[in-house]
Each structure stands twice: as structure tokens, then as C-alpha cells.
Protein backbone atom coordinates (compact mmCIF):
# COMPACT_ATOMS: atom_id res chain seq x y z
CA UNK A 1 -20.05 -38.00 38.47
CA UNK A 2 -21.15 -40.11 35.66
CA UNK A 3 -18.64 -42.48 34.76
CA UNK A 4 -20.03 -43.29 31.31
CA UNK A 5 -18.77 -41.31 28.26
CA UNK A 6 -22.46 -39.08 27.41
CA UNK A 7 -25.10 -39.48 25.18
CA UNK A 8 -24.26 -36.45 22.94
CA UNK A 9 -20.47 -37.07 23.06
CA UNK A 10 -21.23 -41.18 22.39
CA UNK A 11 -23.01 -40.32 18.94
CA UNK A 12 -20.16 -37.25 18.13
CA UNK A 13 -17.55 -40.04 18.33
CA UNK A 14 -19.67 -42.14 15.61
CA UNK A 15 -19.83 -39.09 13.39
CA UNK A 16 -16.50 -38.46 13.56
CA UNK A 17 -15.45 -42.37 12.71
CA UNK A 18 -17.49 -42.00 10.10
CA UNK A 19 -16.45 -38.57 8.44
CA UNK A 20 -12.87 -39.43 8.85
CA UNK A 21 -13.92 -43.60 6.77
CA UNK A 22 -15.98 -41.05 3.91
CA UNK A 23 -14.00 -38.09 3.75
CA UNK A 24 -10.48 -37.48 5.79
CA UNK A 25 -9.35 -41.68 4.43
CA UNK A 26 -9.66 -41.05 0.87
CA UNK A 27 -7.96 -37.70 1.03
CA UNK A 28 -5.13 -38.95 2.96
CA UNK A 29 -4.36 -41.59 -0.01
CA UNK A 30 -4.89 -38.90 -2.52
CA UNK A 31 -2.05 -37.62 -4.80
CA UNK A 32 0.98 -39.65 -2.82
CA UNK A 33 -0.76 -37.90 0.51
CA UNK A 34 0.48 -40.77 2.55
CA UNK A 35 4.31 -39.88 2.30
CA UNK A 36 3.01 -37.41 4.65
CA UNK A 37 2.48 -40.12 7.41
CA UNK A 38 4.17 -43.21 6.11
CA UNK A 39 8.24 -43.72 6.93
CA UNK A 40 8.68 -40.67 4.32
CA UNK A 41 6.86 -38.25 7.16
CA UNK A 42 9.76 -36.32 8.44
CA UNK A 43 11.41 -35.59 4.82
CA UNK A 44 8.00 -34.92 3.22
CA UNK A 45 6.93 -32.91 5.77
CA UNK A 46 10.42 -30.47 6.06
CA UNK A 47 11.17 -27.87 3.51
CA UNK A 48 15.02 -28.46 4.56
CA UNK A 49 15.96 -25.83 1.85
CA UNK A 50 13.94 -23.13 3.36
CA UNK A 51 14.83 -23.07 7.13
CA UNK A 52 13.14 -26.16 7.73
CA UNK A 53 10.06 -24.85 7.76
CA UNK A 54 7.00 -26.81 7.21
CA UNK A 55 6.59 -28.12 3.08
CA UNK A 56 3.50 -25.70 1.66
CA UNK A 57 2.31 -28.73 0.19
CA UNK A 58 2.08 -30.62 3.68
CA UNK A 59 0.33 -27.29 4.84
CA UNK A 60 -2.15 -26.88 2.15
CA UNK A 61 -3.36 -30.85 2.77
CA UNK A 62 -3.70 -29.75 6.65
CA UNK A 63 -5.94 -26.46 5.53
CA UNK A 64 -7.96 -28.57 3.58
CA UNK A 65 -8.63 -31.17 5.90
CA UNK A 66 -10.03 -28.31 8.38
CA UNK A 67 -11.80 -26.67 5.84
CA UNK A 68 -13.70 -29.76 5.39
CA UNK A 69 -13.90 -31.18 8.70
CA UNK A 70 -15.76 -27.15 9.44
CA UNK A 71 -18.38 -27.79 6.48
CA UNK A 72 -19.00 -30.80 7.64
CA UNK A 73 -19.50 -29.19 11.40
CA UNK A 74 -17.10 -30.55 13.65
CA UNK A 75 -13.84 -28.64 13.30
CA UNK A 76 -15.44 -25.53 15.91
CA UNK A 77 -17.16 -28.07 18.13
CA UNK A 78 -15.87 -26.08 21.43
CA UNK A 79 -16.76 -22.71 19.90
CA UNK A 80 -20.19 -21.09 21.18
CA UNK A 81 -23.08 -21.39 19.08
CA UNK A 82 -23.42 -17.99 17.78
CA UNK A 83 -20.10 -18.14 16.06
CA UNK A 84 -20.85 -21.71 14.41
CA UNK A 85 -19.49 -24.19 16.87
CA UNK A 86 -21.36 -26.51 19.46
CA UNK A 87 -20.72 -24.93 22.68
CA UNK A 88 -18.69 -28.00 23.97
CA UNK A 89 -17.47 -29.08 27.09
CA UNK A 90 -13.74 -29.83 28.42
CA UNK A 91 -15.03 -32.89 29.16
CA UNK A 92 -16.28 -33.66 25.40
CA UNK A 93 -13.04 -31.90 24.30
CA UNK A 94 -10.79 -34.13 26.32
CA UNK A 95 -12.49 -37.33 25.54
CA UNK A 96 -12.29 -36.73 21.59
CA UNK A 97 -8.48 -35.52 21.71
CA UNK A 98 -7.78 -38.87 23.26
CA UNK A 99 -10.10 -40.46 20.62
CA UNK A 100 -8.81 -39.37 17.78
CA UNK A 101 -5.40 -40.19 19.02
CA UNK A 102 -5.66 -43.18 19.96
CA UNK A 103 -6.01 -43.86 16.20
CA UNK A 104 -2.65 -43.46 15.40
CA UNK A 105 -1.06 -41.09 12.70
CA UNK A 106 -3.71 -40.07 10.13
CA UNK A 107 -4.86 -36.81 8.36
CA UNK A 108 -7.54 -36.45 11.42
CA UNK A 109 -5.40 -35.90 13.78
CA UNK A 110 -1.89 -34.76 13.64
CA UNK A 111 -0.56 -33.03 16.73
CA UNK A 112 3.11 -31.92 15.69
CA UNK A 113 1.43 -28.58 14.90
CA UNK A 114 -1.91 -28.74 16.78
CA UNK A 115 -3.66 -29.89 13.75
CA UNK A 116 -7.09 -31.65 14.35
CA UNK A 117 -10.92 -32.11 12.49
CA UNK A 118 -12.30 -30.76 16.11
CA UNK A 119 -10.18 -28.10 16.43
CA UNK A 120 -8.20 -26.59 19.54
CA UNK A 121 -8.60 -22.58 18.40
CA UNK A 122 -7.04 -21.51 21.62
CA UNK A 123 -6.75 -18.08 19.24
CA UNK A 124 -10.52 -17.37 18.59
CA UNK A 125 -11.30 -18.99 22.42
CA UNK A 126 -9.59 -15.75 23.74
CA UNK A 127 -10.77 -13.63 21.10
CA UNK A 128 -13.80 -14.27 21.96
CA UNK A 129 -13.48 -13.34 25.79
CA UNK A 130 -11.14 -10.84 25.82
CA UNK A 131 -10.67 -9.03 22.52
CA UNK A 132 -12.10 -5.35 21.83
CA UNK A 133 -15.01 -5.06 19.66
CA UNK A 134 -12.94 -3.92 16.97
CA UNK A 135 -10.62 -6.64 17.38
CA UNK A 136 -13.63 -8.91 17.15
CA UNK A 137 -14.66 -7.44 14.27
CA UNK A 138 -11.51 -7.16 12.55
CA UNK A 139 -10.66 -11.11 13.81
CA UNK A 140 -13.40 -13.54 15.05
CA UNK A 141 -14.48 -14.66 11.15
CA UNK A 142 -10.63 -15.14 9.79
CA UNK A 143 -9.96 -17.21 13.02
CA UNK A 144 -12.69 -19.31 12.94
CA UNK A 145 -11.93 -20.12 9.13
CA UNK A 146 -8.20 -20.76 9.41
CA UNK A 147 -7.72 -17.43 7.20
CA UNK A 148 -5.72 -15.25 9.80
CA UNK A 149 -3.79 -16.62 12.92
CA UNK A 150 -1.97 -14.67 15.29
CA UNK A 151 1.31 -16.55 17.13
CA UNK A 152 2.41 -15.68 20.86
CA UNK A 153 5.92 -14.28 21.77
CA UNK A 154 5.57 -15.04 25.55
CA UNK A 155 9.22 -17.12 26.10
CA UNK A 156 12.34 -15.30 26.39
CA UNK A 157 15.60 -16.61 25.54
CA UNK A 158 16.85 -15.80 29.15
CA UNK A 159 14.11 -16.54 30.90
CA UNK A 160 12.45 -19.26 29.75
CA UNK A 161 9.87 -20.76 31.63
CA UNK A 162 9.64 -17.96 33.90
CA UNK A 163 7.65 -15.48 32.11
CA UNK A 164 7.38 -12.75 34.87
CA UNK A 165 10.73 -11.61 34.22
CA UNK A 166 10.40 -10.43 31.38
CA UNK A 167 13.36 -8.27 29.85
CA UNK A 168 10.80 -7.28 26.78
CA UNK A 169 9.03 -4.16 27.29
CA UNK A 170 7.18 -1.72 25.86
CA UNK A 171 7.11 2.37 26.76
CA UNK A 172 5.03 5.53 25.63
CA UNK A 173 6.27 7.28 22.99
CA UNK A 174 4.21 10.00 21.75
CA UNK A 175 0.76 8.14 21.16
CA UNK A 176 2.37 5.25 20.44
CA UNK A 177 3.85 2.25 22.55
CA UNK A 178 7.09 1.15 21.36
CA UNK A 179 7.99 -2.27 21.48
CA UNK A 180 11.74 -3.34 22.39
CA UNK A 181 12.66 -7.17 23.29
CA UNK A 182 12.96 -10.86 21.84
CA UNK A 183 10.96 -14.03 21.54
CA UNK A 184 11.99 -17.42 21.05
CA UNK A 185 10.13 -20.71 20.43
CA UNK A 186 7.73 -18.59 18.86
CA UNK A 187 5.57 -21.42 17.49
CA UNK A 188 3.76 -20.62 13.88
CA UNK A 189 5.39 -17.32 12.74
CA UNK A 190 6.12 -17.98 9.28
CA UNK A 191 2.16 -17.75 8.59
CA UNK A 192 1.14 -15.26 11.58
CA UNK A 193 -0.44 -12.15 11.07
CA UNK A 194 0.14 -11.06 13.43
CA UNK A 195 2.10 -11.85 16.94
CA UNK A 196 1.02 -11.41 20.84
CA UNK A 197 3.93 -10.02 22.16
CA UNK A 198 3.71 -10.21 26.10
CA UNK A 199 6.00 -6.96 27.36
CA UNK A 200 6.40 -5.02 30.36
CA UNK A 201 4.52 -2.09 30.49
CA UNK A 202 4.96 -1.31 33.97
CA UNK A 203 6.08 -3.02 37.86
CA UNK A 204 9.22 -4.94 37.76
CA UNK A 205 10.64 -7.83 37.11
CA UNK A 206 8.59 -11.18 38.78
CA UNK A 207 5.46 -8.97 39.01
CA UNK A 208 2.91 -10.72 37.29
CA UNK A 209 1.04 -7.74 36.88
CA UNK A 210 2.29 -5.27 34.85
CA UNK A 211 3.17 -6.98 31.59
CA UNK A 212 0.42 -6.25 28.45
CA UNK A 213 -0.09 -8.22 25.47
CA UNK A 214 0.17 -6.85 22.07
CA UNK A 215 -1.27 -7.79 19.15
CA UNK A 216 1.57 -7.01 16.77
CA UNK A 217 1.29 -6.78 12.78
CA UNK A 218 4.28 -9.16 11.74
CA UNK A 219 5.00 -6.59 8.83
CA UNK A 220 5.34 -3.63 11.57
CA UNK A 221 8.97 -2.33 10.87
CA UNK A 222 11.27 -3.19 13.43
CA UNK A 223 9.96 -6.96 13.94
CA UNK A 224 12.60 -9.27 12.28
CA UNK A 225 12.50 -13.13 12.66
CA UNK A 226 16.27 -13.92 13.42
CA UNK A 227 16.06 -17.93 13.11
CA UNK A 228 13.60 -20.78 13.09
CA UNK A 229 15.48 -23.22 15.54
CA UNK A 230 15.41 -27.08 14.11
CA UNK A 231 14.34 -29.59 16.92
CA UNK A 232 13.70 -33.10 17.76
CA UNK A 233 10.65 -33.36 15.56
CA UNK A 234 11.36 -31.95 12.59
CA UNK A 235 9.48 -29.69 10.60
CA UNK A 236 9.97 -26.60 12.90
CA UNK A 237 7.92 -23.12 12.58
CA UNK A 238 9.57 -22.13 15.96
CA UNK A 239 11.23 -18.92 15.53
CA UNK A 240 13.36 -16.47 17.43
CA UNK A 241 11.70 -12.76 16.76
CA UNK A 242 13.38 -9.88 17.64
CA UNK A 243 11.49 -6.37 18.43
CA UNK A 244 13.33 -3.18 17.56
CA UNK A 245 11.69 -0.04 18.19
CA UNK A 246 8.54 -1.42 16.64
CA UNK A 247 5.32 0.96 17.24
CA UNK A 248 1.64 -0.09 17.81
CA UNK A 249 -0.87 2.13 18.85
CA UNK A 250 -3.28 2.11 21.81
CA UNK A 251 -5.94 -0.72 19.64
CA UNK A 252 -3.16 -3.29 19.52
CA UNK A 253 -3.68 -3.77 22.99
CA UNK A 254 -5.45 -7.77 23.96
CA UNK A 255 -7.43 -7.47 26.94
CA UNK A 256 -6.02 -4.46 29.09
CA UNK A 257 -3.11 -2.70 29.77
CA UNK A 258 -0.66 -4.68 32.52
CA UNK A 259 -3.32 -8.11 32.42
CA UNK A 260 -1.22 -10.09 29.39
CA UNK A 261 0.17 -12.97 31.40
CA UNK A 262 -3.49 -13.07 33.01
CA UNK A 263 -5.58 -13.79 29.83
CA UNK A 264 -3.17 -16.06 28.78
CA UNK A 265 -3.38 -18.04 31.84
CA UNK A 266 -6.98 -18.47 31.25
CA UNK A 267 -6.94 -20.66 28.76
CA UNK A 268 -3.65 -22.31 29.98
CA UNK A 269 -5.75 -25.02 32.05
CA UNK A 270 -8.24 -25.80 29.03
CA UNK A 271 -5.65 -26.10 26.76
CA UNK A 272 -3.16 -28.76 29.20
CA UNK A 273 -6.05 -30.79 29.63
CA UNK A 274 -7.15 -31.22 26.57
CA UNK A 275 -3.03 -31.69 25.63
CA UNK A 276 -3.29 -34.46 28.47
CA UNK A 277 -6.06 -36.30 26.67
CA UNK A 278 -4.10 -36.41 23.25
CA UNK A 279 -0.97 -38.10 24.98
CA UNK A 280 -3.31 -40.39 26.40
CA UNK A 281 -4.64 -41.50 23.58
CA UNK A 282 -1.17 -41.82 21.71
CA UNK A 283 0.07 -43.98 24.97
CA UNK A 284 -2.84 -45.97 24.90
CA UNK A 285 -2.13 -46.19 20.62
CA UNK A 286 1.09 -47.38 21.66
CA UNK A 287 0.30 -50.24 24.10
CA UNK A 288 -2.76 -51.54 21.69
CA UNK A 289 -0.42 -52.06 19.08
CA UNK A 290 2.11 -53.34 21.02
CA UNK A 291 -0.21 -55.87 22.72
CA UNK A 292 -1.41 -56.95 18.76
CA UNK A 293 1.93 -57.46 17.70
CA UNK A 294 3.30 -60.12 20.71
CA UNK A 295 0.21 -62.05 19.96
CA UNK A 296 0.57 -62.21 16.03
CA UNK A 297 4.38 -62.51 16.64
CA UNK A 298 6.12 -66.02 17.25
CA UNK A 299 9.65 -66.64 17.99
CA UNK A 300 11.31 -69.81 18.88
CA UNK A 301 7.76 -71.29 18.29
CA UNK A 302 5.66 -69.44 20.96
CA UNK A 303 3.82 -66.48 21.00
CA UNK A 304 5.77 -62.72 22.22
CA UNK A 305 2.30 -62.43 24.46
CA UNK A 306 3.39 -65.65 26.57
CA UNK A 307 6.15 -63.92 27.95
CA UNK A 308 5.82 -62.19 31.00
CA UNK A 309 8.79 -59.69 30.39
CA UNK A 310 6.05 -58.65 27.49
CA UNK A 311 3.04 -59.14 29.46
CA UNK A 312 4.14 -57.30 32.92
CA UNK A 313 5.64 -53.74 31.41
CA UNK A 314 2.33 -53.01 29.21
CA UNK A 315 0.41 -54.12 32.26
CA UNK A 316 2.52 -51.00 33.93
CA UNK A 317 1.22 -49.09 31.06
CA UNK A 318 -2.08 -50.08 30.68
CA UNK A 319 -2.53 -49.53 34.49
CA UNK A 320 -1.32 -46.07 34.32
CA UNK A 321 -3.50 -45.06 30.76
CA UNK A 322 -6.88 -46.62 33.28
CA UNK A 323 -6.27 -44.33 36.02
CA UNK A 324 -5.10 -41.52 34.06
CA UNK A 325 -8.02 -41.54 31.80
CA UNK A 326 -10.23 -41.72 35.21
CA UNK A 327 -8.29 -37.98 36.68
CA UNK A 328 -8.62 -36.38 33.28
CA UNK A 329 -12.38 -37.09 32.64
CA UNK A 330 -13.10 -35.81 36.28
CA UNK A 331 -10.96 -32.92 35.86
CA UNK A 332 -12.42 -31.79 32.72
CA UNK A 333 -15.80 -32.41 34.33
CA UNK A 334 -15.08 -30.35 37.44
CA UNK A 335 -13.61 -27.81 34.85
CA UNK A 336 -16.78 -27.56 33.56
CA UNK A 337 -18.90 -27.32 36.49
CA UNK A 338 -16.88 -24.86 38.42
CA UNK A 339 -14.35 -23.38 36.30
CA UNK A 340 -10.83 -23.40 35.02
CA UNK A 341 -9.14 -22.29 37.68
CA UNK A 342 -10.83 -24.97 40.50
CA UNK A 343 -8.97 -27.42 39.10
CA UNK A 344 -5.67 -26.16 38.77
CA UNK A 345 -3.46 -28.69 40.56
CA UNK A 346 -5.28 -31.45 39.01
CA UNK A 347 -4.42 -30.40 35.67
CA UNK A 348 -0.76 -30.17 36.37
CA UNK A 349 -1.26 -33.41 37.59
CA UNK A 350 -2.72 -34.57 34.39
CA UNK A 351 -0.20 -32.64 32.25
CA UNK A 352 3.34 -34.11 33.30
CA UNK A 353 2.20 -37.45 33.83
CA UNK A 354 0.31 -38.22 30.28
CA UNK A 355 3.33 -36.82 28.20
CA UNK A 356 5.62 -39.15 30.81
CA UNK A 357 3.55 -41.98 30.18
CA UNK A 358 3.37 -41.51 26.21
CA UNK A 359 7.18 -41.49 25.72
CA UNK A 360 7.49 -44.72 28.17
CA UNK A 361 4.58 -46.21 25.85
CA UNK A 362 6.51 -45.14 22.79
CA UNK A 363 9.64 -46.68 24.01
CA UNK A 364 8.04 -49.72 25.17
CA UNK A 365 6.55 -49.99 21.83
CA UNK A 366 9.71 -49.90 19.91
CA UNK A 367 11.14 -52.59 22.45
CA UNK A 368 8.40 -55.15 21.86
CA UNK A 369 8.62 -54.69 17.78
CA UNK A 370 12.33 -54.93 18.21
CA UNK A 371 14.04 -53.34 15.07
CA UNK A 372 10.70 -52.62 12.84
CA UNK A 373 9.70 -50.92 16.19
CA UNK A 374 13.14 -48.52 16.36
CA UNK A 375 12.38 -48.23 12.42
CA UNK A 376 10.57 -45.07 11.01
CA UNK A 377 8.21 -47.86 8.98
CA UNK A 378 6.02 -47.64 12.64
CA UNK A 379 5.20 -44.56 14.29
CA UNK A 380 6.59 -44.97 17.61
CA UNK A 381 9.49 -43.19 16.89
CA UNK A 382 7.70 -40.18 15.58
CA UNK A 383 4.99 -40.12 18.46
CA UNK A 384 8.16 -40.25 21.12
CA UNK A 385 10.17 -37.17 19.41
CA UNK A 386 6.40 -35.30 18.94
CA UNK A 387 5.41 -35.73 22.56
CA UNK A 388 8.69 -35.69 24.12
CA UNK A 389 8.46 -32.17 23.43
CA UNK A 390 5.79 -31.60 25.97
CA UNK A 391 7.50 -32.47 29.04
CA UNK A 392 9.19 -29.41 28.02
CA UNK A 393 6.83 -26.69 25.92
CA UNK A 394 3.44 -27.31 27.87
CA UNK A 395 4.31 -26.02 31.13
CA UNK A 396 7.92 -28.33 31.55
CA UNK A 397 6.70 -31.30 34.47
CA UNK A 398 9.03 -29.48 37.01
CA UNK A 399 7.01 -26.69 36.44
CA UNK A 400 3.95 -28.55 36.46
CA UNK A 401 4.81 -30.37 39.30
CA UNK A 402 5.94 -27.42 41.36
CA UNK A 403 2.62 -26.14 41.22
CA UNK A 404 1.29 -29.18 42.35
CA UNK A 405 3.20 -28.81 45.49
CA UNK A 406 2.36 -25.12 46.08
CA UNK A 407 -1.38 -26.21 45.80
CA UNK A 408 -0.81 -29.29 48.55
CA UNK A 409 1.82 -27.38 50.83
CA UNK A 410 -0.73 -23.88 50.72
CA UNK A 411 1.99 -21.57 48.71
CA UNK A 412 -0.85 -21.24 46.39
CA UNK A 413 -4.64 -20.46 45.99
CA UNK A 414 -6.87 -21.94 43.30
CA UNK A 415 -8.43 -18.86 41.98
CA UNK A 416 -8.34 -17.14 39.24
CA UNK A 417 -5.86 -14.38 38.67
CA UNK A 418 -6.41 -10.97 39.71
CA UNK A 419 -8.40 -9.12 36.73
CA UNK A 420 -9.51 -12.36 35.45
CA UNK A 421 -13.45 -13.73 35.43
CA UNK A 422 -13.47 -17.17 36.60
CA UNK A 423 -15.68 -18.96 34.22
């Protein structure tokens, strides 16, 4: 392995710096914009008058920024070709996540709700490789211009994390499939068209097999959004969705009857490492600024950076964000040589420890800048409640680091699921 950042990737990083100085800047300070990212962000963000949901202004900046960043070529970089991206790699994927991150807050990249200028369009990625033709037809375009998303109603309120026993199902009925169940922390709802509801189908409860994804018309009658539940991070477009006798036909099944849990999991590993890279970069965000600060900072006549209860703890950190940055770029690369699912322990690895290591950075960050650092007038607060949440949402690090132990102990195999093409 090459231990240099390539060529290709080098001069993408350029042309991003300098579409986000021309373009993303100057629309960020537009119209009062930067109440949006400034010690205003959680207010101006949060329409607390309508469930907390995300402000439609706030919204319509993100579309805009997308629909830019995809004139100007770079928001489909990791789609193929011959639907208008660049074919990229994990490996260019992970190092511009972390990139753009490292920048701090900004219009660019904002990861509270996935939003980015190279976008992570997990949505068309599967479309792509698993949807029907008419489902391609009837999605791929509205996907790949932010027109049309579809949300997934995988978690269960009971269940949570484990997904295989499932208490949602769906039977025959006639020459329909009728859908009864409920979905929580069903992330981006409120603008859906539609939702992937994961059900049982068939088998019982902690097969993996036998549970089919849905594609599910959020107007079907019977599908009622009970509650968007408020979190840490606030806005919140995480609903709990209830299914009540709601009929689809044959067509609105994704990617074969009984294989749901299976497509998903093919693009679980892309998606973690690529989540890895971003909390990287906000980690390393963290311990840049907080290594700026104790050298412009002087009390008691000396400089914060003399002191080696400063110096030591973002030496910790800085340690950690080197050899981090070393497992993800070789896991992404391996991803891409041999596939997703070679790599599967790695990624875990990757996963829990970059979202530990950002909140520690976070923390550490608000120590050094004392009160302005506990303050909302810095970001480290924000960046701390964002990516606190994925110790939890992404796969929580038990989970992550229970699969880490079935990989080294031989519980499990590094394959790909049954019914699944490795890549």
C-alpha cells in the first residue's frame, strides 16, 4: 500500500477548497446564513413549534448547497459514471469525509443530517445494485438530484439494535402484502417518499433470513408517524412510524423477498467507514484548534502551550487521530481491492473508536478554552452532542466491538451474507 494520499484524490481536495472559497463561503454569509452555524445554530436550525423538526429555511440552504456542489460535479463523486458521478473509491470517500471535516462547521459539510458537497447517497448506492428496473426507472434520477428520498424503518422500539427479531411483519393478503408493525428512530421521515420498512415475511424470530424490505409510499393508508423524538442534538427528523394494516403490492418489494436485512448490510461497511473518516476529521478539528488557542493564550504571563497538563492530553489525542487515520485509509483501500465484506472487523474497529476519540477531542477542547470552550460561541459543544450520537446510532461500539471479537475468537466469517454479491 501506498501511503501517500493519490494523484487524482490530491487535485479533488484542491477543487473542493476552492469551490467551497468561490461558491459554498459566500452563500454561507448570505441573507443572515451564518445563524445557521454561529452560537444561534441550535435555535435557528429547530422549528420548536412544529415538533422540532428541522426549520424549512435551514433545509432549503442545505438543498441548495447540493444542488450546486452537483453542477459543479462533486456532490455524486462515489456514484458510477453512467449516472453522473466519478466512480470513486472508499478510499477517496474516506479521505474527503475527514477533509472536509476537519474544517470545522461550515455549509460544506454539516453532518447532523448527513449533509455534504460530495455526497454519501447511501439511497441511490443501493438503488443502483439492488432495485428492480422499474424501481430504477421510477427512482435513480429523483435520488441522484435530491428530489425524492426514501427513509428506513429497520429499529424497533423493543428491539433495538437487534434487528433479527423483528416483531414487524408483513403477510399475504389477497395479492397484496399487508404491512403490520412500528419503527422508531426513523431518521428523515418528515420529507420521505417513501419508507423501507424491514418486516418479517417468513422464519422466526433471530433468523436473519426471512425478513423483506419494502419500499412503502408514506401516504399509503395505515402508515401514521406517532412522534418525532427530541434528542441531544437538536433539530430531530427521527420519528416513531407506526404500520396498520397498510397494503403494498408485489413491486414494493427492494431486492427480494426474505433478503432485506442482507442488502442493507451491504452498504453498512461503506457507509461506517466513511462515518469513521468524518469523526476523524472533527477530532483532529478539535485538537488543531485547541493546540492554536494554548499558544495564542497567556495566563499568569506564559503561554497555555508551556504547560504540560496542555501539552500531554492532545499528545494522547493527536497520537490516536495518527494511527487511526493509518487503519481507516488501509481499510478503505482493502475495501476497495477485495470488497466490503473482507474487511469487516476492521471497520468495526474503525467505527467505535473514531466517534470515542471525537467526543474525548471535543471535551478536551472545551477544557483547554475553559468557559468560551463550554460556550456555544465555539463548536465543541455542538460537534460532542452531534457525534456522541454515533457511539449509539452507527452500529452502538458494544455492538461494534462484539463483532470484533466474533471475527478474532472465530464466531464469525468475513463473507458476505447469504444472497448477497460480494463486490
Amino acid at each position: 500500500m501506498d501511503f501517500d494520499i493519490p494523484e487524482d484524490i490530491r487535485q479533488l481536495l484542491g477543487q473542493l477548497d476552492a469551490f467551497i472559497e468561490t461558491t459554498i463561503k459566500p452563500l454561507e454569509r448570505e441573507n443572515d446564513n451564518a445563524r445557521f452555524f454561529d452560537h444561534r445554530r441550535e435555535h435557528a436550525r429547530t422549528d420548536w413549534d412544529r415538533d422540532g423538526l428541522p426549520n424549512e429555511e435551514w433545509e432549503a440552504l442545505l438543498h441548495k448547497a447540493k444542488r450546486l456542489a452537483d453542477e459543479a460535479g462533486f456532490y455524486r463523486y462515489p456514484v458510477p459514471k453512467a449516472h453522473g458521478g466519478m466512480g470513486g473509491t472508499n478510499l477517496g470517500m474516506a479521505i474527503i469525509r475527514e477533509h472536509l471535516t476537519a474544517k470545522g462547521l461550515g455549509l460544506h459539510n454539516d453532518l447532523q443530517n448527513e449533509h455534504s458537497i460530495v455526497g454519501n447517497n447511501v439511497g441511490l448506492l443501493l438503488m443502483l445494485r439492488y432495485g428492480s428496473d422499474a424501481q430504477k426507472q421510477a427512482w435513480i434520477d429523483d435520488l441522484a438530484e435530491d428530489r425524492r428520498s426514501f427513509a428506513y424503518g429497520i429499529t424497533e422500539p423493543k428491539h433495538g439494535s437487534d434487528a433479527t427479531h423483528m416483531e414487524t411483519v408483513a403477510v399475504r393478503g389477497g395479492d397484496t402484502w399487508v404491512i403490520n408493525g412500528e419503527k422508531t428512530w426513523n431518521t428523515g421521515v418528515h420529507k420521505a417518499h417513501s419508507d423501507m420498512v424491514m418486516a418479517r415475511t417468513h422464519g422466526k424470530a433471530g433468523d436473519a433470513d426471512g425478513i423483506t424490505a419494502f419500499l412503502v409510499p408514506m401516504d399509503t393508508p395505515g402508515v401514521k408517524i406517532e412522534e418525532f423524538l427530541w434528542t441531544f442534538n437538536m433539530p430531530t427528523d427521527h420519528a416513531r412510524v407506526s404500520f396498520t394494516n397498510v397494503r403494498v403490492p408485489d413491486s414494493a418489494i427492494f431486492g427480494g423477498a426474505g433478503r432485506g436485512l442482507q442488502v442493507v448490510q451491504h452498504f453498512f461497511n461503506e457507509n461506517r467507514i466513511r462515518q469513521a473518516a468524518s469523526s476523524l476529521g472533527a477530532a483532529q478539528y478539535c485538537v488543531n484548534e485547541s493546540v492554536k488557542y494554548a499558544m495564542e493564550r497567556k495566563p499568569f504571563g506564559k503561554a497555555l502551550s508551556s504547560n504540560q497538563g496542555i501539552q500531554f492530553p492532545l499528545v494522547e489525542l493527536q497520537t490516536q487521530c495518527e494511527m487511526l487515520r493509518a487503519l481507516i485509509h488501509k481499510t478503505a483501500w482493502l475495501m476497495d481491492r477485495d470488497g466490503a465484506f473482507s474487511v469487516s472487523d476492521k471497520v468495526s474497529m474503525c467505527n467505535f473508536w473514531s466517534n470515542r476519540l471525537c467526543c474525548e477531542a471535543a471535551d478536551r477542547a472545551m477544557q483547554i478554552h475553559g468557559g468560551l470552550g463550554y460556550s456555544r460561541y465555539k463548536p465543541f459543544e455542538h460537534i460532542y452532542r452531534h457525534h456522541r450520537r454515533y457511539r449509539i446510532t452507527e452500529g452502538a461500539e458494544e455492538i461494534q466491538m462484539r463483532r470484533v471479537a466474533g471475527y478474532l475468537f472465530g464466531y464469525m466469517t468475513q463473507r458476505a451474507p447469504k444472497g448477497v454479491a460480494e463486490d
